[in-house]
C-alpha atoms as a PDB file:
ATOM      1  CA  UNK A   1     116.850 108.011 156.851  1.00  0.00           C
ATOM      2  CA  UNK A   2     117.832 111.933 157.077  1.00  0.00           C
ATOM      3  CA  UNK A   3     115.899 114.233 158.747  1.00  0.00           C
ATOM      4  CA  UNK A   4     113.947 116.523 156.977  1.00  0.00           C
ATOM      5  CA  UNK A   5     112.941 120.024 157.784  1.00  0.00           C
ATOM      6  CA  UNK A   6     111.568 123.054 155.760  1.00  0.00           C
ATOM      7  CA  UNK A   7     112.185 126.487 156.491  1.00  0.00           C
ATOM      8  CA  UNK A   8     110.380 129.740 155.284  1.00  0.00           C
ATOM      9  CA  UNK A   9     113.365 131.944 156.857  1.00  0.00           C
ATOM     10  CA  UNK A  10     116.698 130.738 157.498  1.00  0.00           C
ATOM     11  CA  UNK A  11     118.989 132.005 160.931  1.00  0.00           C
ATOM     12  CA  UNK A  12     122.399 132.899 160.061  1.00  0.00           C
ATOM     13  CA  UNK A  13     123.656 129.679 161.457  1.00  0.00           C
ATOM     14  CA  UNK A  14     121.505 127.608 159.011  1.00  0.00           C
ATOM     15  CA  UNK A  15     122.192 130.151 156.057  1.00  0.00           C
ATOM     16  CA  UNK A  16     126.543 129.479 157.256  1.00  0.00           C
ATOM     17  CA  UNK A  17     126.014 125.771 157.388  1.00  0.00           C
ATOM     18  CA  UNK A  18     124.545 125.493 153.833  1.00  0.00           C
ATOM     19  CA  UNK A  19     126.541 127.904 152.008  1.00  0.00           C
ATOM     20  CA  UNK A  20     129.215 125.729 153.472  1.00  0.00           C
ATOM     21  CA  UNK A  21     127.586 122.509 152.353  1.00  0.00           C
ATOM     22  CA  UNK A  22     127.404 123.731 148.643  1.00  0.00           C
ATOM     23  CA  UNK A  23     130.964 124.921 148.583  1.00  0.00           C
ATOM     24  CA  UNK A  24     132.142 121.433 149.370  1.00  0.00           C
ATOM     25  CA  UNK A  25     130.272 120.311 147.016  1.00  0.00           C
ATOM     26  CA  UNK A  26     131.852 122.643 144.695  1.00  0.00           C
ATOM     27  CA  UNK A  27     135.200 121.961 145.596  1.00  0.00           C
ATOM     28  CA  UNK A  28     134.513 118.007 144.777  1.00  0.00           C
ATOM     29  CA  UNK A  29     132.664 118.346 141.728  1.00  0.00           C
ATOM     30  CA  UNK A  30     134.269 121.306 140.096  1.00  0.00           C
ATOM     31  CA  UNK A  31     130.382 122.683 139.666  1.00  0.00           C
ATOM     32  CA  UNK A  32     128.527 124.428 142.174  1.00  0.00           C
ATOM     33  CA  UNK A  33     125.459 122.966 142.864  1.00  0.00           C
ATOM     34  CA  UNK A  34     123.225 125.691 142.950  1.00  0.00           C
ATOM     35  CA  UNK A  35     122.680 128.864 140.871  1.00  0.00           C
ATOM     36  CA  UNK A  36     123.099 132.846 142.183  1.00  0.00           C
ATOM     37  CA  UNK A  37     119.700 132.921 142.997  1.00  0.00           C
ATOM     38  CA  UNK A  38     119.794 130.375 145.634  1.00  0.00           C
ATOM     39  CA  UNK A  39     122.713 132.337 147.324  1.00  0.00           C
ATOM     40  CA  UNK A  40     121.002 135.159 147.246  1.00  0.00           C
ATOM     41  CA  UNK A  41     117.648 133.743 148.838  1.00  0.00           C
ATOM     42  CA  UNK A  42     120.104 132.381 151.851  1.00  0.00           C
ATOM     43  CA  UNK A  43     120.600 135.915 153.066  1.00  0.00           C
ATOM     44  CA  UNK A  44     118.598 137.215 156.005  1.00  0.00           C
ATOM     45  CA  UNK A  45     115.202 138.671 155.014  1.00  0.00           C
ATOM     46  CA  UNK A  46     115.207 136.988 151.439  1.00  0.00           C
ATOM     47  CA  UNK A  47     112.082 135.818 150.736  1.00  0.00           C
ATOM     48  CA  UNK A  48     110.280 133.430 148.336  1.00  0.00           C
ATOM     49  CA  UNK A  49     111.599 130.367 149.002  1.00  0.00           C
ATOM     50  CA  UNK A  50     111.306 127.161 150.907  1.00  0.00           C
ATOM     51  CA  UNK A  51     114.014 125.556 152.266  1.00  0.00           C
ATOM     52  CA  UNK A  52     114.580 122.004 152.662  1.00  0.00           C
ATOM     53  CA  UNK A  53     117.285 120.739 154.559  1.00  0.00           C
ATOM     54  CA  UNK A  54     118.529 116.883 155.369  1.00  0.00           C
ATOM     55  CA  UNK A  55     120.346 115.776 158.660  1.00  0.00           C
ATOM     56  CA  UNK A  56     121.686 112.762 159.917  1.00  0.00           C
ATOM     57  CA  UNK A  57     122.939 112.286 163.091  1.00  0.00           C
ATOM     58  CA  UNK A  58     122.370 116.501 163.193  1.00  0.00           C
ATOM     59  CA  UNK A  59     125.008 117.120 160.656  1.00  0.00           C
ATOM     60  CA  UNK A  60     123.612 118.522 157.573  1.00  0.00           C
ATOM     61  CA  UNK A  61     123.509 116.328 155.086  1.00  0.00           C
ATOM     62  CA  UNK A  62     121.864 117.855 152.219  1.00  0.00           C
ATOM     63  CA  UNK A  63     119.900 120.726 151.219  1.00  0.00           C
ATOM     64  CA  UNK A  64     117.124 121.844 148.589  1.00  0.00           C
ATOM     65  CA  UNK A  65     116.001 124.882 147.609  1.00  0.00           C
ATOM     66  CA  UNK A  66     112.268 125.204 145.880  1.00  0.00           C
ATOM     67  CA  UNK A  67     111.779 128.781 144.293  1.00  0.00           C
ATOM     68  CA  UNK A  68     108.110 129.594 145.355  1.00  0.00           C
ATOM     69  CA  UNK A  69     108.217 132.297 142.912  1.00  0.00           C
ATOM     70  CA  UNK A  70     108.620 130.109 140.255  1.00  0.00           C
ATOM     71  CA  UNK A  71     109.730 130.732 136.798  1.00  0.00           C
ATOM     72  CA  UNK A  72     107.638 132.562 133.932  1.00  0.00           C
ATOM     73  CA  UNK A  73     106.666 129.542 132.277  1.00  0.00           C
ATOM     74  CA  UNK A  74     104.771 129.273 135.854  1.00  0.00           C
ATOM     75  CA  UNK A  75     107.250 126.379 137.238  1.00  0.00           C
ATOM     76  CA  UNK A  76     108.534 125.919 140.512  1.00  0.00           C
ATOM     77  CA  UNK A  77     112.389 125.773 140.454  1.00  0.00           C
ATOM     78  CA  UNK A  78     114.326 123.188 142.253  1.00  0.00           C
ATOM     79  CA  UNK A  79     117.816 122.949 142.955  1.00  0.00           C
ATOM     80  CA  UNK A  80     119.417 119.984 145.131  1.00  0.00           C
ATOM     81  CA  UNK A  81     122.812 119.020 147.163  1.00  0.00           C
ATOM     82  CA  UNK A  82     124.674 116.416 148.937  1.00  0.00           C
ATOM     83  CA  UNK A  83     127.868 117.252 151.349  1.00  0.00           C
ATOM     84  CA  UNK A  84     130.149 114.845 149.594  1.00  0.00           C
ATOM     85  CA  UNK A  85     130.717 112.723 152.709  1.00  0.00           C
ATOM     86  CA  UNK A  86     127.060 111.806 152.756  1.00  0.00           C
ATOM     87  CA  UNK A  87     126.048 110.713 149.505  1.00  0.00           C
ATOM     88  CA  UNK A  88     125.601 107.191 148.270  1.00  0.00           C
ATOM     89  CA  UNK A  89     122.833 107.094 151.226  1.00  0.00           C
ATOM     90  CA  UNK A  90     119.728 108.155 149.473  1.00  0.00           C
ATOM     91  CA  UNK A  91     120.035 111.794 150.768  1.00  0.00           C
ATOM     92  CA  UNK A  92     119.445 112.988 147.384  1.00  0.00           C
ATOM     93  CA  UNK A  93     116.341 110.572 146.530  1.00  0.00           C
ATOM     94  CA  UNK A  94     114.593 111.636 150.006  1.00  0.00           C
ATOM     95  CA  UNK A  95     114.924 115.419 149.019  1.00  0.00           C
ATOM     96  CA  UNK A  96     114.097 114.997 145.766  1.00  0.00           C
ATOM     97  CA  UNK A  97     110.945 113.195 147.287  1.00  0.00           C
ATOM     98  CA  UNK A  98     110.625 115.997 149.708  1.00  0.00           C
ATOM     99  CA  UNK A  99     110.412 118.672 146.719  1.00  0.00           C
ATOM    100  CA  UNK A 100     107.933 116.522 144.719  1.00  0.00           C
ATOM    101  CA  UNK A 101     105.415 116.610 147.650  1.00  0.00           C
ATOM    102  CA  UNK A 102     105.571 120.133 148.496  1.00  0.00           C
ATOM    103  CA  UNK A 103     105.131 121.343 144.875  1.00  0.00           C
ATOM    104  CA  UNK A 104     102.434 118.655 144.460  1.00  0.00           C
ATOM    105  CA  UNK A 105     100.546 120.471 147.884  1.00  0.00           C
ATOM    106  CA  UNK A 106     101.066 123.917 146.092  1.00  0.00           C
ATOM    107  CA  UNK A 107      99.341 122.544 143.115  1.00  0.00           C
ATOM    108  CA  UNK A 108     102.081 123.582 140.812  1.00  0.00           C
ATOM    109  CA  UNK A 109     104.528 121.649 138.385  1.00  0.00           C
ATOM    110  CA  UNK A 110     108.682 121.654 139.394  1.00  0.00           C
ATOM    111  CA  UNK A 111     111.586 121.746 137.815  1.00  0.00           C
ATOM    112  CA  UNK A 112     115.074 120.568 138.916  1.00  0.00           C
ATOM    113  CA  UNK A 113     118.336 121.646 137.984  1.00  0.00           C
ATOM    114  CA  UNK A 114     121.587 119.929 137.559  1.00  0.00           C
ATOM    115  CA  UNK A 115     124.583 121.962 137.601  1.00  0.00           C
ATOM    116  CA  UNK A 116     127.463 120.285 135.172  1.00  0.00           C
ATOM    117  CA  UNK A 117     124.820 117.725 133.819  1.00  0.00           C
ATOM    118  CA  UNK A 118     126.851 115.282 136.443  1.00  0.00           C
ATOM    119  CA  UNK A 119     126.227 111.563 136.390  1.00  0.00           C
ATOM    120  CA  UNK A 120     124.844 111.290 140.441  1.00  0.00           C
ATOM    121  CA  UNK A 121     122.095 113.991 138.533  1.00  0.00           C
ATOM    122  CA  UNK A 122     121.304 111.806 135.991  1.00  0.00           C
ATOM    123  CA  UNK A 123     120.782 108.789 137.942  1.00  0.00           C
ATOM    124  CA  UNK A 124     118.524 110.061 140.493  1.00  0.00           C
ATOM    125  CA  UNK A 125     116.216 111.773 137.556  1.00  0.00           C
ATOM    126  CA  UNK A 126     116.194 108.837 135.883  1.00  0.00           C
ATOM    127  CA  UNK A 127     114.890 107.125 139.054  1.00  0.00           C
ATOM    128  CA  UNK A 128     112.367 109.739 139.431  1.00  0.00           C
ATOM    129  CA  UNK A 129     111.388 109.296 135.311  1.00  0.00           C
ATOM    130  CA  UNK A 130     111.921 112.447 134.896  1.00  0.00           C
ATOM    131  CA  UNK A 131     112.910 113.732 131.346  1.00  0.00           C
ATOM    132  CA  UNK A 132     115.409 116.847 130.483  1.00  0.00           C
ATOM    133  CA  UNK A 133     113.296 119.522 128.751  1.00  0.00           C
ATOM    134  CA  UNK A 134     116.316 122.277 128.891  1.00  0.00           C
ATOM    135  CA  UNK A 135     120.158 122.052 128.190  1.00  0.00           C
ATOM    136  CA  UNK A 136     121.660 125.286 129.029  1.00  0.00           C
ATOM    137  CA  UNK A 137     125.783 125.484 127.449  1.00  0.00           C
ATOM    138  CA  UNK A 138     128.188 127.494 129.175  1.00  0.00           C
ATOM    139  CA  UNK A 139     130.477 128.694 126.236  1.00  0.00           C
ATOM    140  CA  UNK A 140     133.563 130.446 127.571  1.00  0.00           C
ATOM    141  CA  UNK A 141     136.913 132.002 125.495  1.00  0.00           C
ATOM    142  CA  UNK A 142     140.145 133.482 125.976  1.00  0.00           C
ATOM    143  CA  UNK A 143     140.146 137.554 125.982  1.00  0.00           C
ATOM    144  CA  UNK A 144     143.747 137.426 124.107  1.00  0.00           C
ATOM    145  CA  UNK A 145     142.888 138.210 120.863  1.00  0.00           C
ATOM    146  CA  UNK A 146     139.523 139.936 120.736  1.00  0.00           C
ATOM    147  CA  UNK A 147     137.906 141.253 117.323  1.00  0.00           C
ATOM    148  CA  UNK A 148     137.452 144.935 116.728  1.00  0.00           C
ATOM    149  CA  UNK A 149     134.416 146.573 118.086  1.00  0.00           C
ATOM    150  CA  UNK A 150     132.354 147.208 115.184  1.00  0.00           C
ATOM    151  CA  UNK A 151     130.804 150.805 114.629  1.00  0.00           C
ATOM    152  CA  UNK A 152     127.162 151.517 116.594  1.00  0.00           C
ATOM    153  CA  UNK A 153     124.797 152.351 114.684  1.00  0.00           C
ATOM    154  CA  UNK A 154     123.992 155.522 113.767  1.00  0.00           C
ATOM    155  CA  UNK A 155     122.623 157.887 116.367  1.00  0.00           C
ATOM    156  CA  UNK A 156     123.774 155.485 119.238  1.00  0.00           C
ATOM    157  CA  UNK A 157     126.064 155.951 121.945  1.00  0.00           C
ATOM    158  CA  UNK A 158     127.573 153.761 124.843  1.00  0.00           C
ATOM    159  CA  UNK A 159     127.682 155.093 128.640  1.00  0.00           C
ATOM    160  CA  UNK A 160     127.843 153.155 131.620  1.00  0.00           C
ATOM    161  CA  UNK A 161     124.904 152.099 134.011  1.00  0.00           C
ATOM    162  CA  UNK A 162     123.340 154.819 136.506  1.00  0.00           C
ATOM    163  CA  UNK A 163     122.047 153.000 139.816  1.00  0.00           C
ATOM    164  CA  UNK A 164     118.803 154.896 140.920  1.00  0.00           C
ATOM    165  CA  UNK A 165     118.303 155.817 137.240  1.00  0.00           C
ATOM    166  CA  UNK A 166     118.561 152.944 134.982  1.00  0.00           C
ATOM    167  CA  UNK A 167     116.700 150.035 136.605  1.00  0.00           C
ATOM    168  CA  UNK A 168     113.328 150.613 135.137  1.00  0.00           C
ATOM    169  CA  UNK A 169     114.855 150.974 131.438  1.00  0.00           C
ATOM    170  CA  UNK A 170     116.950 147.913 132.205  1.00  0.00           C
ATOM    171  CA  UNK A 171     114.037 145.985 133.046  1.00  0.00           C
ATOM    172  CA  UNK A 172     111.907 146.733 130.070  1.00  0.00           C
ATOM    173  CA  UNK A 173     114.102 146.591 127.751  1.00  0.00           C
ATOM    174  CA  UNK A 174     115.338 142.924 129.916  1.00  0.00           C
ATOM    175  CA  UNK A 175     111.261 141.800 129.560  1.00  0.00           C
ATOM    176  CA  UNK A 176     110.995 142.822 125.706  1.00  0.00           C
ATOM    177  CA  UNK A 177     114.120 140.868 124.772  1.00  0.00           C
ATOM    178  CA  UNK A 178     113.585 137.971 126.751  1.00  0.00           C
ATOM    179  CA  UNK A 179     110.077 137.639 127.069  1.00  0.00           C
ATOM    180  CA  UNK A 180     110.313 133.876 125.773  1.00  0.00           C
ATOM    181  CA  UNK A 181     112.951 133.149 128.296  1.00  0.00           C
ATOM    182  CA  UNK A 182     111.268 131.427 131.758  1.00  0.00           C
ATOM    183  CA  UNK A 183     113.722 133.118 134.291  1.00  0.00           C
ATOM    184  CA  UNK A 184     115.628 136.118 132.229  1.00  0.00           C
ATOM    185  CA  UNK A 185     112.520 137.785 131.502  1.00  0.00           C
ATOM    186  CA  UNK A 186     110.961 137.984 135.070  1.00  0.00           C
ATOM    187  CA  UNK A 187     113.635 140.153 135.888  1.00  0.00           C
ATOM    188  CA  UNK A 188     112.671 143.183 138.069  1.00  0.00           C
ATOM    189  CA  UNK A 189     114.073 146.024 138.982  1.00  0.00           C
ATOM    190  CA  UNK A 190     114.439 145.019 143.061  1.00  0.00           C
ATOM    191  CA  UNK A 191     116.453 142.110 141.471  1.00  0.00           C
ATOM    192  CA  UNK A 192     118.675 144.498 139.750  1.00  0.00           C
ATOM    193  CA  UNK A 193     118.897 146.333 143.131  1.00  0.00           C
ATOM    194  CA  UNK A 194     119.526 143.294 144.719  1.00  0.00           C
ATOM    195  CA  UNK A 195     122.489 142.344 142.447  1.00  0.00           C
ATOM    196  CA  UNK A 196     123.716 145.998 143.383  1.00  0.00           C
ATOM    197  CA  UNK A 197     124.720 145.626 146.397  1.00  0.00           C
ATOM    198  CA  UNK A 198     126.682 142.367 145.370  1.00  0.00           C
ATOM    199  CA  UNK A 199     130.597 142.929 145.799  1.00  0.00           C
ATOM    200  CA  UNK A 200     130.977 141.969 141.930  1.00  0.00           C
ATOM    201  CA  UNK A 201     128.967 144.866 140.339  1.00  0.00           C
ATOM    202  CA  UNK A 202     130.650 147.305 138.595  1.00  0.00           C
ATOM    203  CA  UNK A 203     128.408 150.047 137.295  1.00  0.00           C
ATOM    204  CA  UNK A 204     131.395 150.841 134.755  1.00  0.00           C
ATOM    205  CA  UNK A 205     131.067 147.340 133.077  1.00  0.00           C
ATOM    206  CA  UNK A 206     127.312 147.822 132.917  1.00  0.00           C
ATOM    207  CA  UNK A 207     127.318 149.529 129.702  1.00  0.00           C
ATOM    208  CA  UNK A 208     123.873 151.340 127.688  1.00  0.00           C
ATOM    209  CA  UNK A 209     123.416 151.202 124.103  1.00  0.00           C
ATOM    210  CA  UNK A 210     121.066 154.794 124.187  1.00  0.00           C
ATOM    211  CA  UNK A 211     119.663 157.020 121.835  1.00  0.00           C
ATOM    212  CA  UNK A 212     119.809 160.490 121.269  1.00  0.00           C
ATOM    213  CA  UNK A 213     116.900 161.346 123.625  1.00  0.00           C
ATOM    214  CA  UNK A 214     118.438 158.720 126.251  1.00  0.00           C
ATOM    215  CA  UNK A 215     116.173 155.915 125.468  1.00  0.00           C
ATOM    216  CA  UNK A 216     117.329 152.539 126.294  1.00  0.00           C
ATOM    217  CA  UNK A 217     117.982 150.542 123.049  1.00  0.00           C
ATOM    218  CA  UNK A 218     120.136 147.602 124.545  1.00  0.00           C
ATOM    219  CA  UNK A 219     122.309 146.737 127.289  1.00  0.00           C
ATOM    220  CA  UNK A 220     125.488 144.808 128.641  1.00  0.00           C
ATOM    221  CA  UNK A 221     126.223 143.345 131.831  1.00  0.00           C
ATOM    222  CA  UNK A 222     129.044 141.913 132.851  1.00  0.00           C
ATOM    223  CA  UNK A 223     130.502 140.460 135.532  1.00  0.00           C
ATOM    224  CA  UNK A 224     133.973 139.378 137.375  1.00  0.00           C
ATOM    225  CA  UNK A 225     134.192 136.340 138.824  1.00  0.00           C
ATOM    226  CA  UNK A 226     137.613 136.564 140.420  1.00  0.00           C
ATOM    227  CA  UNK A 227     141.165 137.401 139.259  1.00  0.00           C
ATOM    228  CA  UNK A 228     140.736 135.484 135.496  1.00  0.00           C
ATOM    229  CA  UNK A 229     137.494 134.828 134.759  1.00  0.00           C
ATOM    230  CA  UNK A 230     134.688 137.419 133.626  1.00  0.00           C
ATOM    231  CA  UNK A 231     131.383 136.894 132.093  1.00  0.00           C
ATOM    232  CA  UNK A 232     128.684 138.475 129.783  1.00  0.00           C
ATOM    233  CA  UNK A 233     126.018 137.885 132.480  1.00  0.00           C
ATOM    234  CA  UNK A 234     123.450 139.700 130.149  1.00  0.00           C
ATOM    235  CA  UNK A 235     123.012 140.772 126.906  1.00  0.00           C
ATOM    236  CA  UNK A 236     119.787 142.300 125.705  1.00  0.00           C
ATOM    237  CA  UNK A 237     118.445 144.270 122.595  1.00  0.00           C
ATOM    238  CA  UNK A 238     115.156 145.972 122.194  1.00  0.00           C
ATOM    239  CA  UNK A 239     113.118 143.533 119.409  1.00  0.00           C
ATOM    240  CA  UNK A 240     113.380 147.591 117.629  1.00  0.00           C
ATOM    241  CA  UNK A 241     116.639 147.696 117.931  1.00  0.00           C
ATOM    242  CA  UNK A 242     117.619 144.266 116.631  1.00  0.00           C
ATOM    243  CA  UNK A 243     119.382 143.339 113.773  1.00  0.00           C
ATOM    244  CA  UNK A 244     121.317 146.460 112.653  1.00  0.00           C
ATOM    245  CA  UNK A 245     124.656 145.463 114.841  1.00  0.00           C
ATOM    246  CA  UNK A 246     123.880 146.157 117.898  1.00  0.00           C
ATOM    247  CA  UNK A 247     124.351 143.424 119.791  1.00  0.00           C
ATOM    248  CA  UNK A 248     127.242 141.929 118.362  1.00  0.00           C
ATOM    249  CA  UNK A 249     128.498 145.923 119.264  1.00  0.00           C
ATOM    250  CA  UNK A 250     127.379 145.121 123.033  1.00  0.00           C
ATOM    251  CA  UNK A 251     128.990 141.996 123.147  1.00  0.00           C
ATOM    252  CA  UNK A 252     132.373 142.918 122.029  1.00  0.00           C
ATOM    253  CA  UNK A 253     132.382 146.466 123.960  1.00  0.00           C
ATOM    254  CA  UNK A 254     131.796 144.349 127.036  1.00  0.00           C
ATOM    255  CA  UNK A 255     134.345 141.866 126.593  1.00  0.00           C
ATOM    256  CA  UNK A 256     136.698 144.594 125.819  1.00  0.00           C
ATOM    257  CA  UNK A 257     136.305 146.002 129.306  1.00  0.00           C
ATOM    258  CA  UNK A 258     136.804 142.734 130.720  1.00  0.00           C
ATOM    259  CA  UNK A 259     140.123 142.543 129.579  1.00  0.00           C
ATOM    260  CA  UNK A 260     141.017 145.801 130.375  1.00  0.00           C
ATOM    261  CA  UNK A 261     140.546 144.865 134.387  1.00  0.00           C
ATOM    262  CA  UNK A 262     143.037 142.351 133.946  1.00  0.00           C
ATOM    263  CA  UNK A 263     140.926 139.428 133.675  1.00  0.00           C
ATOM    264  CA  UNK A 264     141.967 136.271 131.136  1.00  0.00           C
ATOM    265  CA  UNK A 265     139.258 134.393 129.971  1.00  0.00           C
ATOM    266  CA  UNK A 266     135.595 134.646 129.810  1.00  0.00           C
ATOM    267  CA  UNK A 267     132.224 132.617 129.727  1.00  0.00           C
ATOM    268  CA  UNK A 268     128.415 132.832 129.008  1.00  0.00           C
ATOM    269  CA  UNK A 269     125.456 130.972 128.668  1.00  0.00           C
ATOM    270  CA  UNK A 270     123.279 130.541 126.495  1.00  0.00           C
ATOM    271  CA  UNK A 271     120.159 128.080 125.870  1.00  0.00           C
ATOM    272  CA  UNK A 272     121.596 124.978 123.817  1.00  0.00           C
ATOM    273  CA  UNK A 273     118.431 125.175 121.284  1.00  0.00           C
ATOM    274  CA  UNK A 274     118.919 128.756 120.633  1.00  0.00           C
ATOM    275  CA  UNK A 275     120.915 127.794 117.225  1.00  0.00           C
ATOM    276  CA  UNK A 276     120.981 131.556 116.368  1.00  0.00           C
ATOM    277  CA  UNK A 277     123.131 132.229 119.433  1.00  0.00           C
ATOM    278  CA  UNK A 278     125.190 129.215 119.130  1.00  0.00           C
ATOM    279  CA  UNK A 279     126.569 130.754 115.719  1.00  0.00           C
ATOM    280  CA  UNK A 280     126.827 134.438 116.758  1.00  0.00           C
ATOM    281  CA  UNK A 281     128.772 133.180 119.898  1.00  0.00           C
ATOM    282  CA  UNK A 282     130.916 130.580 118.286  1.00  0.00           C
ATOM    283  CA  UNK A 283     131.921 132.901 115.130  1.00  0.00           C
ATOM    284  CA  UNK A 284     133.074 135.349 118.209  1.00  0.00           C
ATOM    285  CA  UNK A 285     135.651 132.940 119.460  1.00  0.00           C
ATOM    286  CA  UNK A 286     133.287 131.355 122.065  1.00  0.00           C
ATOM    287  CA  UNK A 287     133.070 127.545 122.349  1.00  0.00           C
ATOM    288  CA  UNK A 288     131.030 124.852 125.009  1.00  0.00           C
ATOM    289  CA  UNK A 289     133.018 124.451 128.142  1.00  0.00           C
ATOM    290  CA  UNK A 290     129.878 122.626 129.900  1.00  0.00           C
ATOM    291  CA  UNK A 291     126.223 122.595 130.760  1.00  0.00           C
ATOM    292  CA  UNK A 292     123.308 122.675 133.023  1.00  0.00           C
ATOM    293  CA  UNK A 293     120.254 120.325 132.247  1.00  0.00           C
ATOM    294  CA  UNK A 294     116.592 120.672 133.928  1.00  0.00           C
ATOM    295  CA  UNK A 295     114.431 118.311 134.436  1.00  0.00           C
ATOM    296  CA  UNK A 296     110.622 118.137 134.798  1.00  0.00           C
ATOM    297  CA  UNK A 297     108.354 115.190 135.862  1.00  0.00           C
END
């Protein structure tokens, strides 16, 4: 039996020990464990979170993060980990368990995800009876190669993100184009902030689609993950700005400036259902590399 513990707040020496936990757990899988938003809730003063985490013998063990927050579909969000060295034990089965009863005492439903849809994942929700309700793809391609960027349309121009000035614009244009999606569309604009500060942002590969008077019509965001790889973090359209070009425009522009900081390949992701996607992605060159699966119970 590990022993459990939630935190509100983590010290920095918790915050070290579990970033170290998931990157072993990284480095053995070939999939991290847990999504940018859990890093980002392990710094100090990040709130909204509980935080689970499993000893034995006072080494940690494992570690959960709930999202208190939630997503816009009005879940709480789960994510799980072993340390390598410590699974086979039931570590993963007693957090899970752990997670179930604190959602439960907040009266709200949860849902876990698992990073690279591994088989250890699969088991334990299929101990729990839980069933997947979301597959999301990661679809990735070589930069070598790219098509032409196709005209904007007419009256619109590309410049790069303003931090201070943009956020709002980014955010509601971010809500109107994913307002179906549970975690895109409850962006806000301290979340942009937050991502700001973030060594990998690059206002320069933040590029506007704008009109004449300014307005926000659409928006890329990209990101570098380290000497190769890039990725088309975000792609969003204004619903009145859809369907003349503009986002295939985006895409490409973007992906074009990836390549021209030296980077090689490039992923995305993208809901599995969202069939529309699929095509416009895979006629671009992009095809599945993996995926991430949630469960709910």
């Amino acid at each position: 039996m590990a022993d459990l513990t939630w935190h509100d707040a983590l010290d920095p020496e918790q915050a070290e020990e579990i970033t170290r936990l998931l990157a072993e757990a990284e480095e053995v899988d070939g999939v991290a464990p847990a999504g940018e938003a859990v890093h980002l809730r392990l710094r100090p003063g990040a709130s909204g979170s509980a935080h689970l985490l499993a000893r034995v013998d006072g080494v940690l063990a494992g570690y959960a993060h709930l999202d208190l927050l939630g997503d816009s579909d009005g879940n709480l969000v789960a994510e799980l980990a072993v340390r390598p060295g410590s699974r086979r034990a039931g570590v993963g089965s007693e957090l899970a368990g752990a997670v179930l009863g604190a959602a439960a005492d907040r009266g709200g439903p949860v849902r876990f995800w698992a990073h690279g849809d591994r088989e250890g994942a699969s088991g334990l929700a299929a101990r729990l009876g839980a069933r997947r309700v979301r597959e999301l793809w990661v679809m990735r391609r070589a930069l070598a190669g790219l098509p032409e960027v196709p005209p904007l349309p007419e009256g619109v121009a590309l410049r790069s993100f303003e931090p201070g000035r943009d956020e709002d614009a980014v955010v509601r244009v971010n809500a109107r184009a994913f307002s179906w999606h549970p975690e895109q569309g409850a962006m806000t604009a301290d979340d942009v902030r937050l991502k700001e500060a973030e060594d990998w942002f690059d206002a320069d590969g933040f590029l506007l689609a704008v009109d004449g008077a300014d307005r926000l019509l659409g928006f890329h965001w990209t990101k570098r993950h380290d000497e190769s790889m890039g990725e088309v973090y975000v792609v969003g359209v204004d619903p009145d700005a859809q369907g003349g070009g503009l986002g295939k425009a985006l895409t490409l522009a973007g992906l074009v400036h990836l390549k021209s900081t030296g980077l090689r390949d490039v992923h995305l992701y993208v809901e599995s259902d969202n069939s529309p996607a699929v095509r416009v992605y895979t006629r671009l060159g992009f095809s599945r590399w993996k995926a991430d699966v949630q469960y709910a119970l």
